[in-house]
N, C-alpha and C. Protein backbone atom coordinates (compact mmCIF):
# COMPACT_ATOMS: atom_id res chain seq x y z
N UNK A 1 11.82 -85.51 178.81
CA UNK A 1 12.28 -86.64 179.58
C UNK A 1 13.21 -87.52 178.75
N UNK A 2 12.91 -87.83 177.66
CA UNK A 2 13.54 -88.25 176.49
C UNK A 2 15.23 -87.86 176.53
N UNK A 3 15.72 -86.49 177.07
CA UNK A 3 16.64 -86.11 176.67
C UNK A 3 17.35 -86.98 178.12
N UNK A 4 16.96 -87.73 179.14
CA UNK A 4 17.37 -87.85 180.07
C UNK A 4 17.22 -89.78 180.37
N UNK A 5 17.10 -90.25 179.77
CA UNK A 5 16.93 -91.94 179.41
C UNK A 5 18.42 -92.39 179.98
N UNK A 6 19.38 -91.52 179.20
CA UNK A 6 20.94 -92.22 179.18
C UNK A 6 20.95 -92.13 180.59
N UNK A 7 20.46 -91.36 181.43
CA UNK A 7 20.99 -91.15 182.90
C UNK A 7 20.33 -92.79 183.67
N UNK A 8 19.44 -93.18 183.41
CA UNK A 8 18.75 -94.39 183.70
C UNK A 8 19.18 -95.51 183.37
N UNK A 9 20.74 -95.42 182.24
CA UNK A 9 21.23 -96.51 182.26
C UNK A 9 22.36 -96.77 183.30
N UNK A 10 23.03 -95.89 183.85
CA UNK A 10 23.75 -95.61 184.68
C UNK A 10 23.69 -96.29 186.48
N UNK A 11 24.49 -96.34 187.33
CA UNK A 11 24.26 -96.93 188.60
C UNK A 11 23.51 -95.86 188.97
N UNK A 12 23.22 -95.40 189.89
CA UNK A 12 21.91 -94.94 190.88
C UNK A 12 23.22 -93.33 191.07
N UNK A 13 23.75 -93.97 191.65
CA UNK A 13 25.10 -92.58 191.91
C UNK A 13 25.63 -92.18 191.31
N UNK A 14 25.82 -92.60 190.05
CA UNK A 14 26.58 -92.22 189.14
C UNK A 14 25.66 -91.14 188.46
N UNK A 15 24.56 -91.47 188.05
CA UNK A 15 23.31 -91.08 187.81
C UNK A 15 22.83 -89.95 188.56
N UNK A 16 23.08 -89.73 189.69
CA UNK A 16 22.36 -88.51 190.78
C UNK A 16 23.52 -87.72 190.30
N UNK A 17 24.88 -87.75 190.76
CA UNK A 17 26.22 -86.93 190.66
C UNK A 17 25.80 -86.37 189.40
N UNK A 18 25.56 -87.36 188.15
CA UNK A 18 25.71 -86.66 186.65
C UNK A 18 24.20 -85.33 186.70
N UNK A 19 23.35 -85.92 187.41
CA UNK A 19 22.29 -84.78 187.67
C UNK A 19 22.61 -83.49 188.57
N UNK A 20 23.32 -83.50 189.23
CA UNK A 20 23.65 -82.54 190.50
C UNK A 20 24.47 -81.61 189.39
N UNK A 21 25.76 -82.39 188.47
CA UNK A 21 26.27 -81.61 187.66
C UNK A 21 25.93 -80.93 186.45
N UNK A 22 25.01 -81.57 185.93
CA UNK A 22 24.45 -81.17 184.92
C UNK A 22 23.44 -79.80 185.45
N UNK A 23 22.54 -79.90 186.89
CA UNK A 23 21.61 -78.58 187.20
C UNK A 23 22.73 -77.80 187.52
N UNK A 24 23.68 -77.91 187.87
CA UNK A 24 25.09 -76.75 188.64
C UNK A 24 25.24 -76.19 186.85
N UNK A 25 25.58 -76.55 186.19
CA UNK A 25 26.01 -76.03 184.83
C UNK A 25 24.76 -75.62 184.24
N UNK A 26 23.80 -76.04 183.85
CA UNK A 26 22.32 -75.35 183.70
C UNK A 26 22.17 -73.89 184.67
N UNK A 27 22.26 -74.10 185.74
CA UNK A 27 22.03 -72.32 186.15
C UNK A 27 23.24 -71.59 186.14
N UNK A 28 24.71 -72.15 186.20
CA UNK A 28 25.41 -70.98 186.04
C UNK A 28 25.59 -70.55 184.40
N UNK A 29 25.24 -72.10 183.52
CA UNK A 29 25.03 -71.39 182.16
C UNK A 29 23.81 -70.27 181.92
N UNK A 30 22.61 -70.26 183.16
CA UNK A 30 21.66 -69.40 182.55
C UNK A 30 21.94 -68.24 183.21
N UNK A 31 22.86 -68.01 184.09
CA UNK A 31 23.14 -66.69 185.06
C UNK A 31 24.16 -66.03 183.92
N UNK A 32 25.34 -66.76 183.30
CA UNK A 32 26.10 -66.51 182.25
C UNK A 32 25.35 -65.81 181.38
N UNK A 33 24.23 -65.99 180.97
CA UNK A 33 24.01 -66.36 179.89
C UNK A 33 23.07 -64.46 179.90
N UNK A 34 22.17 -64.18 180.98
CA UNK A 34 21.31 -63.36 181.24
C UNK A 34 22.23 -62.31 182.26
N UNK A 35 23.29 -62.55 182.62
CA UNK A 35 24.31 -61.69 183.30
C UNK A 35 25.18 -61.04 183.09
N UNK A 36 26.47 -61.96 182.18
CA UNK A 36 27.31 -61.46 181.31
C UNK A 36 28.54 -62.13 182.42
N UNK A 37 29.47 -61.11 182.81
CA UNK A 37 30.74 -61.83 183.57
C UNK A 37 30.78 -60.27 184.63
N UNK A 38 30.06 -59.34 184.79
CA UNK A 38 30.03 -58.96 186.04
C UNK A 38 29.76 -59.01 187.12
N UNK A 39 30.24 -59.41 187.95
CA UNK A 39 29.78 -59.60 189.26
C UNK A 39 29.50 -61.53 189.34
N UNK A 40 29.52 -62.10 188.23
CA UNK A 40 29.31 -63.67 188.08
C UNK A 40 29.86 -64.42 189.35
N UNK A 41 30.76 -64.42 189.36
CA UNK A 41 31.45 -65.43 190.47
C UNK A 41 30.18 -65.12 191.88
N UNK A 42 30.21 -63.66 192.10
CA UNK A 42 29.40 -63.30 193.98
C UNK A 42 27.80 -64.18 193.64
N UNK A 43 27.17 -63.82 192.17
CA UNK A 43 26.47 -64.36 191.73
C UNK A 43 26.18 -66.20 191.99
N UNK A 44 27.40 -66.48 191.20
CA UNK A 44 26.96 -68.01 191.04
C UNK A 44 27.04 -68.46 192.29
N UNK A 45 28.09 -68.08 193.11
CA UNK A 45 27.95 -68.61 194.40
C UNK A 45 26.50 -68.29 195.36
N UNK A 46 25.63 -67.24 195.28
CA UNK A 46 24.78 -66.65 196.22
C UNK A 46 24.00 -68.06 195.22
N UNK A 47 23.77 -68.09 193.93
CA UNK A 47 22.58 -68.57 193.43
C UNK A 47 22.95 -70.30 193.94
N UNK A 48 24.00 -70.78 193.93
CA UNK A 48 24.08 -72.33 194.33
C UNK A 48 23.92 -72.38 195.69
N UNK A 49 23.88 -71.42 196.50
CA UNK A 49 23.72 -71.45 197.87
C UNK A 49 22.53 -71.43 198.05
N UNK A 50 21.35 -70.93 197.74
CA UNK A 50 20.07 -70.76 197.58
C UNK A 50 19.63 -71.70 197.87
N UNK A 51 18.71 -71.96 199.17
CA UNK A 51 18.38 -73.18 199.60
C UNK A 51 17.22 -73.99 198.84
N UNK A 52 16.11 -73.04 198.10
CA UNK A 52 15.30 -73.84 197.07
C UNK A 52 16.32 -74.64 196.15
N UNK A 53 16.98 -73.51 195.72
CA UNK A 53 18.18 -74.73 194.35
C UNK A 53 18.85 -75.84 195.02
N UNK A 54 19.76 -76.10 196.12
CA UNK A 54 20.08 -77.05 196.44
C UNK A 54 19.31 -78.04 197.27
N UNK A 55 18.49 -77.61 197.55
CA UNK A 55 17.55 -78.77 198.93
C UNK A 55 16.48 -79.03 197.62
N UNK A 56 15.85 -78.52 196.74
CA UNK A 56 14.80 -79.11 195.97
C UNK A 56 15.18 -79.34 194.58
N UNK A 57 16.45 -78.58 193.49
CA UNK A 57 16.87 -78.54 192.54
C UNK A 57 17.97 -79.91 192.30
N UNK A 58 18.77 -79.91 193.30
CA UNK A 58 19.95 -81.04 193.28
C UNK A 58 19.61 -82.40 194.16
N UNK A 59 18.84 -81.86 195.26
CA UNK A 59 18.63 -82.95 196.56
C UNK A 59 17.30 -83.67 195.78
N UNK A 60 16.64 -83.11 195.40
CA UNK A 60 15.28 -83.86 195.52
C UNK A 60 14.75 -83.69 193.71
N UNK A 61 16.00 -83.47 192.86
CA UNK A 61 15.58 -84.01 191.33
C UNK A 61 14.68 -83.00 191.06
N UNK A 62 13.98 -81.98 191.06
CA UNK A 62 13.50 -80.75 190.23
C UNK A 62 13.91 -80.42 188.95
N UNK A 63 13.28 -80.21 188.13
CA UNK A 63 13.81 -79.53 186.45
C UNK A 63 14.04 -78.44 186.78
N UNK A 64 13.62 -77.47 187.66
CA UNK A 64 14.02 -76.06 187.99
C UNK A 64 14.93 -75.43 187.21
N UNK A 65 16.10 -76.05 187.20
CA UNK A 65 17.51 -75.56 186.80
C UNK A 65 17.56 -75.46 185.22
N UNK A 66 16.56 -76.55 184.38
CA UNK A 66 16.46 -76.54 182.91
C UNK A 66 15.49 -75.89 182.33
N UNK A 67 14.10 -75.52 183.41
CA UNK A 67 13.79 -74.23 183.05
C UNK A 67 14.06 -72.82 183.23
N UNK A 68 14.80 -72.32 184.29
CA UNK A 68 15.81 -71.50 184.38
C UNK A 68 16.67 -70.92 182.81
N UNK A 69 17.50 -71.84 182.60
CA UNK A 69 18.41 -72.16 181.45
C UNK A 69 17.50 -71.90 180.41
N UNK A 70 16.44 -72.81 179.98
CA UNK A 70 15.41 -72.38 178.88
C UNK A 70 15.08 -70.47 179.05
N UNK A 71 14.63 -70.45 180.10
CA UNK A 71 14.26 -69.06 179.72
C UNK A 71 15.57 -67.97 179.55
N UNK A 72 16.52 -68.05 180.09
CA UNK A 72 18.29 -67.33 180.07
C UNK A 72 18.59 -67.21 179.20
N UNK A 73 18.46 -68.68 177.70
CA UNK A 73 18.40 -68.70 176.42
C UNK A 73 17.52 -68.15 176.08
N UNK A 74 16.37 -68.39 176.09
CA UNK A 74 14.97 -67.03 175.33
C UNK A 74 15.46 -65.77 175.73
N UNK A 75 15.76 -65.63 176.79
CA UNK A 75 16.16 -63.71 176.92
C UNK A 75 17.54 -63.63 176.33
N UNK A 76 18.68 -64.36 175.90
CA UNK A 76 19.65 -64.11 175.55
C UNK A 76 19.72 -63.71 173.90
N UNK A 77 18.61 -64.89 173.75
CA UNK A 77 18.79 -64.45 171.85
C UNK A 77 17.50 -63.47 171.24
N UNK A 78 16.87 -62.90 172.72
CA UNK A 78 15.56 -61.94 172.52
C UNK A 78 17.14 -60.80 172.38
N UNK A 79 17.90 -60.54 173.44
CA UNK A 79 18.56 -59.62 173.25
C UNK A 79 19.76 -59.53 171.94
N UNK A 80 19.77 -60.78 171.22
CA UNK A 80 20.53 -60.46 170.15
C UNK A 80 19.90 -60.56 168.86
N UNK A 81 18.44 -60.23 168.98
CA UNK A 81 17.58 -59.99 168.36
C UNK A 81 17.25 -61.31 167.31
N UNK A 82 17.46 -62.39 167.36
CA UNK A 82 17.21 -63.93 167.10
C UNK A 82 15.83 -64.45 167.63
N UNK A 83 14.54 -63.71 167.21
CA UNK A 83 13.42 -63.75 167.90
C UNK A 83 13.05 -65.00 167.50
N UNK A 84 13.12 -65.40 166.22
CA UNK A 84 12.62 -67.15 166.08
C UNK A 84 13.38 -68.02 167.28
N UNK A 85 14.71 -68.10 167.07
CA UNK A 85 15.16 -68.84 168.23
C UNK A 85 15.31 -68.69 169.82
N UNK A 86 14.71 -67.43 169.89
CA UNK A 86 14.30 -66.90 171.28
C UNK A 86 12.81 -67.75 171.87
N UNK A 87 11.72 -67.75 170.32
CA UNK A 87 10.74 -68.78 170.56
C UNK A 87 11.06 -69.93 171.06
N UNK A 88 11.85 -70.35 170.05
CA UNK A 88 11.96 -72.01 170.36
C UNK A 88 12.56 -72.18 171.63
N UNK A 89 13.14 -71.34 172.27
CA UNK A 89 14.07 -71.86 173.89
C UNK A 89 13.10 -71.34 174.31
N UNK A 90 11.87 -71.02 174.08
CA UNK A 90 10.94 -70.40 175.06
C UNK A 90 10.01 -72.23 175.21
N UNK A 91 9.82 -72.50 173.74
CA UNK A 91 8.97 -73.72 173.39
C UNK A 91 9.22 -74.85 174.60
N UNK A 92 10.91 -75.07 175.07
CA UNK A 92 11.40 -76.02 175.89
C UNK A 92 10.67 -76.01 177.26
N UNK A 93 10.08 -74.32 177.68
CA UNK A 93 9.32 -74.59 179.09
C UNK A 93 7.49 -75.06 178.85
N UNK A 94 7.60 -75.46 177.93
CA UNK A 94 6.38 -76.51 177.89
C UNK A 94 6.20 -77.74 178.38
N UNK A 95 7.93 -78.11 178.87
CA UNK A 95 7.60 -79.26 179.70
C UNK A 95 6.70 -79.00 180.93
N UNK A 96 6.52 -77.90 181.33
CA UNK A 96 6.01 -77.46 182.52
C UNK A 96 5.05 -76.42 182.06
N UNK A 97 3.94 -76.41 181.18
CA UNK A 97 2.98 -74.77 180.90
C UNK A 97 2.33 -73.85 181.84
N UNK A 98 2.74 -74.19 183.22
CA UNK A 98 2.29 -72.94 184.47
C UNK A 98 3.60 -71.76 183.77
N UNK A 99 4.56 -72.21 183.67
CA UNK A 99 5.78 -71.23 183.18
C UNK A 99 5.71 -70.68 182.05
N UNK A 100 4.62 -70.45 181.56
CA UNK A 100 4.66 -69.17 180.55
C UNK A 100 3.39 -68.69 180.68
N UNK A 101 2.66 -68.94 181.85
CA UNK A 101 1.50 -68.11 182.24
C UNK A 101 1.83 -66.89 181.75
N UNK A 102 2.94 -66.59 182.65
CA UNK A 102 3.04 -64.70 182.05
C UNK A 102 3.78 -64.20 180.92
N UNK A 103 4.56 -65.14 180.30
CA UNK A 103 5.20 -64.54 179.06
C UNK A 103 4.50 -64.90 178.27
N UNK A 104 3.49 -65.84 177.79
CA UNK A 104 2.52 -65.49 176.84
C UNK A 104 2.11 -64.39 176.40
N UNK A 105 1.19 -64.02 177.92
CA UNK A 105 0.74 -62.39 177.33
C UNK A 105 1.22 -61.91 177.28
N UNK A 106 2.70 -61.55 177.83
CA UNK A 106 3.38 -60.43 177.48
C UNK A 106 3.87 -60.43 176.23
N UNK A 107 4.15 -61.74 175.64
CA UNK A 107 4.15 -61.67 173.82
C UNK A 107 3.12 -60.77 173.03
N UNK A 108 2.28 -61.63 173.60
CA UNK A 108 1.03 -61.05 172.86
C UNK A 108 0.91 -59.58 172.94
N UNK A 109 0.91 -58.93 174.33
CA UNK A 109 0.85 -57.56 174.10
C UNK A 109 2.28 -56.88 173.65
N UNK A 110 3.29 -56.99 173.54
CA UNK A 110 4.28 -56.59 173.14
C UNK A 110 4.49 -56.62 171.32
N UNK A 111 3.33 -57.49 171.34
CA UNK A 111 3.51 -57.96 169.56
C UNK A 111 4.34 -58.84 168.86
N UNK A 112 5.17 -59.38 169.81
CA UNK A 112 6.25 -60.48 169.45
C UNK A 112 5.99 -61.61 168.75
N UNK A 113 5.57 -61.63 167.12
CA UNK A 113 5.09 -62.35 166.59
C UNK A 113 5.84 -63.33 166.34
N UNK A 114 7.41 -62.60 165.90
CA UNK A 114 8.48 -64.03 165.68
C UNK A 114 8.67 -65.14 166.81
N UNK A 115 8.76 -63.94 167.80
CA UNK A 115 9.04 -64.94 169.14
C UNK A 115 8.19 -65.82 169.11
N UNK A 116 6.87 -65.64 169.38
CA UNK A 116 5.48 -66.50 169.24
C UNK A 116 5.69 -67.33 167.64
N UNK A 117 6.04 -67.48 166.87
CA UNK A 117 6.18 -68.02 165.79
C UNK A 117 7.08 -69.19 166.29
N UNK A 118 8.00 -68.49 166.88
CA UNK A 118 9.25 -69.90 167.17
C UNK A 118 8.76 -70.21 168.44
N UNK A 119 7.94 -70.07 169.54
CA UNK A 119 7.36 -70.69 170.63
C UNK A 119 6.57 -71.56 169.99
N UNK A 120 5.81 -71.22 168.88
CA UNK A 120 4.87 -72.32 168.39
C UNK A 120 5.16 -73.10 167.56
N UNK A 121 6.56 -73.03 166.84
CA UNK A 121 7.27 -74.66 165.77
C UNK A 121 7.96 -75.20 166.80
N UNK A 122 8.35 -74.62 167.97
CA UNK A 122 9.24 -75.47 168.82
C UNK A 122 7.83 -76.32 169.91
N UNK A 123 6.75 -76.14 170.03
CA UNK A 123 5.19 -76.48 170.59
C UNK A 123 4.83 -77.53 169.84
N UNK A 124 5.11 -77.60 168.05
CA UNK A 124 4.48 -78.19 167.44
C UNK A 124 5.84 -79.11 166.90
N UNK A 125 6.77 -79.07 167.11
CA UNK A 125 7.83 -80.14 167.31
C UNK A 125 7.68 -81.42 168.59
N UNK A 126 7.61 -80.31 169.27
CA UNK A 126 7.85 -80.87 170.39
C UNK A 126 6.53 -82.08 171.03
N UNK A 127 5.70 -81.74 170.32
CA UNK A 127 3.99 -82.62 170.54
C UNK A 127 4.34 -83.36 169.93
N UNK A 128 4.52 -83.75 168.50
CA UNK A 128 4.98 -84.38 167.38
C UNK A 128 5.84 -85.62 168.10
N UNK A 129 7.11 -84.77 168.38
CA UNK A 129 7.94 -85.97 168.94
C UNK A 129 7.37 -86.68 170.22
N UNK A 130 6.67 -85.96 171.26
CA UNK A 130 6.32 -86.65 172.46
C UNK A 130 5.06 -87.55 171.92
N UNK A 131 4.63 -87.69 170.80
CA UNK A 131 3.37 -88.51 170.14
C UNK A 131 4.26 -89.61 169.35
N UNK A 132 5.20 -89.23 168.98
CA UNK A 132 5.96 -90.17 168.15
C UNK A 132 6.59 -91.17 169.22
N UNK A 133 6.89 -90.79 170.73
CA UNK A 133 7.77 -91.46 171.46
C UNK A 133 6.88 -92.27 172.25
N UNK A 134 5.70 -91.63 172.30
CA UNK A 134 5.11 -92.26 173.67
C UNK A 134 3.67 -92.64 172.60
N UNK A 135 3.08 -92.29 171.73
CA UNK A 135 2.37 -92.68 170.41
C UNK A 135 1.04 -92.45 171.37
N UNK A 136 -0.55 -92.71 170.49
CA UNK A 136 -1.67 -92.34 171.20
C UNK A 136 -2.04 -92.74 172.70
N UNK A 137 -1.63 -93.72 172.26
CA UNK A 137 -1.85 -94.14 174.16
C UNK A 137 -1.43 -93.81 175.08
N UNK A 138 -0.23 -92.84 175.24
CA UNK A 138 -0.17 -92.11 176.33
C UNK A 138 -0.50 -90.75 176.46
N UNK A 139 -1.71 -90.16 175.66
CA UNK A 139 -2.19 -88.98 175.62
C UNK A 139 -3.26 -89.13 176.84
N UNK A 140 -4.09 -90.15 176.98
CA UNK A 140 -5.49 -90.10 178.18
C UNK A 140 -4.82 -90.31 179.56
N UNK A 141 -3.26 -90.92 179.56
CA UNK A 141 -2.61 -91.02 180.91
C UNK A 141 -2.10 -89.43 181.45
N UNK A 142 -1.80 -89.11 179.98
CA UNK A 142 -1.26 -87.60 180.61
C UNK A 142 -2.34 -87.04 181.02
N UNK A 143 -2.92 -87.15 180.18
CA UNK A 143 -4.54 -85.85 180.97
C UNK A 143 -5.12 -86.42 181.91
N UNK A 144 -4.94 -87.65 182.35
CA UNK A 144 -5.75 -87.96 183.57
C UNK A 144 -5.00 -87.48 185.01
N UNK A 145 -3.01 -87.50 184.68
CA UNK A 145 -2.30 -87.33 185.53
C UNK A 145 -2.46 -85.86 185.69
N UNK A 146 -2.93 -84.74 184.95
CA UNK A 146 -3.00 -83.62 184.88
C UNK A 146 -4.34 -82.98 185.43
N UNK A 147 -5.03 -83.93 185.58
CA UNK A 147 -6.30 -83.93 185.78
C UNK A 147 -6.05 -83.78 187.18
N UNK A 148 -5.81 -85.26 188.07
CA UNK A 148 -5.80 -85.33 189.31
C UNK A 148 -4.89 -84.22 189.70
N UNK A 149 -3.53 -84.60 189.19
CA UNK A 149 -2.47 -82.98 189.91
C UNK A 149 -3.73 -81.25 190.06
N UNK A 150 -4.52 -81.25 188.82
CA UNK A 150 -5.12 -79.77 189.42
C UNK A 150 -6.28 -80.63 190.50
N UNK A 151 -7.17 -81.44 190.61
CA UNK A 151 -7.81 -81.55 191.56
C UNK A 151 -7.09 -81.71 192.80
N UNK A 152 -6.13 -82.33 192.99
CA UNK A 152 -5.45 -82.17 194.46
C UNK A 152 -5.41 -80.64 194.53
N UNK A 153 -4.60 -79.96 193.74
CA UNK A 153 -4.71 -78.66 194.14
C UNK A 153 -5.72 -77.82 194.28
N UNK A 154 -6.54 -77.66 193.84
CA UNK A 154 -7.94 -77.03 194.03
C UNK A 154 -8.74 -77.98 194.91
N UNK A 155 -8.07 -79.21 195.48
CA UNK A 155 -8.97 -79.54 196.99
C UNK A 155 -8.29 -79.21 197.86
N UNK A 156 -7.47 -78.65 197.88
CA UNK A 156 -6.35 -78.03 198.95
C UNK A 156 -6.17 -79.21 199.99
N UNK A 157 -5.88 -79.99 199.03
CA UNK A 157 -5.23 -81.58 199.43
C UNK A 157 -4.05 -80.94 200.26
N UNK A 158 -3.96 -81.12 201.67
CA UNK A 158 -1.88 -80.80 202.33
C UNK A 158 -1.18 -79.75 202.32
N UNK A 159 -1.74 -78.91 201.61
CA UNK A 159 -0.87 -78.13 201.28
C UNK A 159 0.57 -78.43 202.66
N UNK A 160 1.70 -77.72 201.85
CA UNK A 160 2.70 -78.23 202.66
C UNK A 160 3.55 -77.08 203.09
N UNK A 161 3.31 -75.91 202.73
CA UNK A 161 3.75 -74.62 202.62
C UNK A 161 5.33 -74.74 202.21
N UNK A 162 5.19 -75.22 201.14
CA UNK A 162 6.51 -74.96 200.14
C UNK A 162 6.28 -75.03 198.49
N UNK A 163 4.87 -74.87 198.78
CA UNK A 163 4.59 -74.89 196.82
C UNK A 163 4.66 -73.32 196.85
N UNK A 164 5.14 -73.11 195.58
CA UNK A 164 6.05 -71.70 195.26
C UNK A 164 5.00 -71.57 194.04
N UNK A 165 3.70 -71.32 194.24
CA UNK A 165 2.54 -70.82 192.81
C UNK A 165 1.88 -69.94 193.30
N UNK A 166 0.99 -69.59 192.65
CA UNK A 166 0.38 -68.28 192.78
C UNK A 166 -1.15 -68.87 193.41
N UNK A 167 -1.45 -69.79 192.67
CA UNK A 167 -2.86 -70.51 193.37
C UNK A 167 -2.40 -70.65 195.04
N UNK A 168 -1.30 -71.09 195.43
CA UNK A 168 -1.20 -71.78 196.95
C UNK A 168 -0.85 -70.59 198.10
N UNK A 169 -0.30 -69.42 197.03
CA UNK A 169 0.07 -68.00 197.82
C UNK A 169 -1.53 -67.30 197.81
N UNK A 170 -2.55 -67.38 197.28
CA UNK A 170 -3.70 -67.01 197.05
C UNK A 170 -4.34 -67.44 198.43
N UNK A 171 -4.21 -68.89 198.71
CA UNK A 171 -4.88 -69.77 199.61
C UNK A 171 -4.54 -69.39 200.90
N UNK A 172 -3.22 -69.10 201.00
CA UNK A 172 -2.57 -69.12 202.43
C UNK A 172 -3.06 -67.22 202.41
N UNK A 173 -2.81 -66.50 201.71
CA UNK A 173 -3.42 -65.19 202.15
C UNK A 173 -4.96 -64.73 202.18
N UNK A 174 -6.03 -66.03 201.85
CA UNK A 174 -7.18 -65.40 201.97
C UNK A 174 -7.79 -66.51 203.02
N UNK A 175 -6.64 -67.49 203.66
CA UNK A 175 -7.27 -68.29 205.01
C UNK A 175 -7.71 -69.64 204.30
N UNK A 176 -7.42 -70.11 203.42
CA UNK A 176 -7.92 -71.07 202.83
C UNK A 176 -9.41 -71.07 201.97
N UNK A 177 -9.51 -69.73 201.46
CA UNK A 177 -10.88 -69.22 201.14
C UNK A 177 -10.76 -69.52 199.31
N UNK A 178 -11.03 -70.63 198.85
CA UNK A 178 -11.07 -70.63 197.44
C UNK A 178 -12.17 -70.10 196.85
């Protein structure tokens, strides 16, 4: 969040536009990035057309687009064999930890120790600084906000049939049977 303060000094519009542009360059940098330049253009256009990316990514303020980008970078420098720094752009989707549900284990069983080495100095940076910024007292707000977010979900508070997880695709295919 830190990296995003300057946008809050800004008017309200000036501020949304610089966000709309900044997620437009975040996914065509991560389509670039995990694609190469074939076929890019049919690409970037199908992917900005994509009604999750623009109705929830640009319209309604989602990080979507910077975890996207985080992982485009982890597979880009996995493929140029830069496994420490493949970690650390992996470390960045910790703003969100449902998103490495599955590349965890697949580290783990793959054996990817560097990768996991640089997932975990960019983990242990990254705590560091969010303790340094926000200091002890906002550690019991986070876990309480983390707290309630899984109890709404496991009371199957609304569901609204547009949460895109695996818990809410579980719910809707077994009838609401937790």
């Amino acid at each position: 969040a830190t990296l995003f303060i300057p946008l809050s000094f800004l008017p309200y519009e000036v501020a949304f536009a610089s966000w709309v542009l900044l997620c437009i360059a975040m996914l065509l940098g991560g389509l670039r990035l995990v694609g190469g330049s074939r076929h890019f253009k049919h690409i970037a256009i199908l992917s900005v057309s994509f009604l999750p990316f623009y109705a929830w990514c640009l319209f309604m303020g989602q990080t979507s687009a910077f975890g996207f980008f985080s992982l485009a970078l982890a597979i880009y420098l996995e493929r140029k064999n830069k496994l420490l720094e493949s970690g650390l752009a992996l470390s960045l989707l910790l703003y969100k930890p449902p998103l490495l549900v599955l590349v965890l284990p697949m580290l783990l069983i793959t054996k990817r120790w560097k990768t996991l080495a640089g997932l975990a100095l960019g983990g242990t940076f990254l705590g560091v600084a969010s303790l340094a910024l926000i200091g002890r007292s906002g550690v019991p707000a986070y876990v309480e906000m983390v707290r309630g977010f899984a109890g709404n979900k496991t009371g199957l508070a609304k569901l609204t049939n547009i949460e895109v997880d695996a818990y809410s695709f579980l719910v809707h295919l077994t009838g609401g049977n937790t």
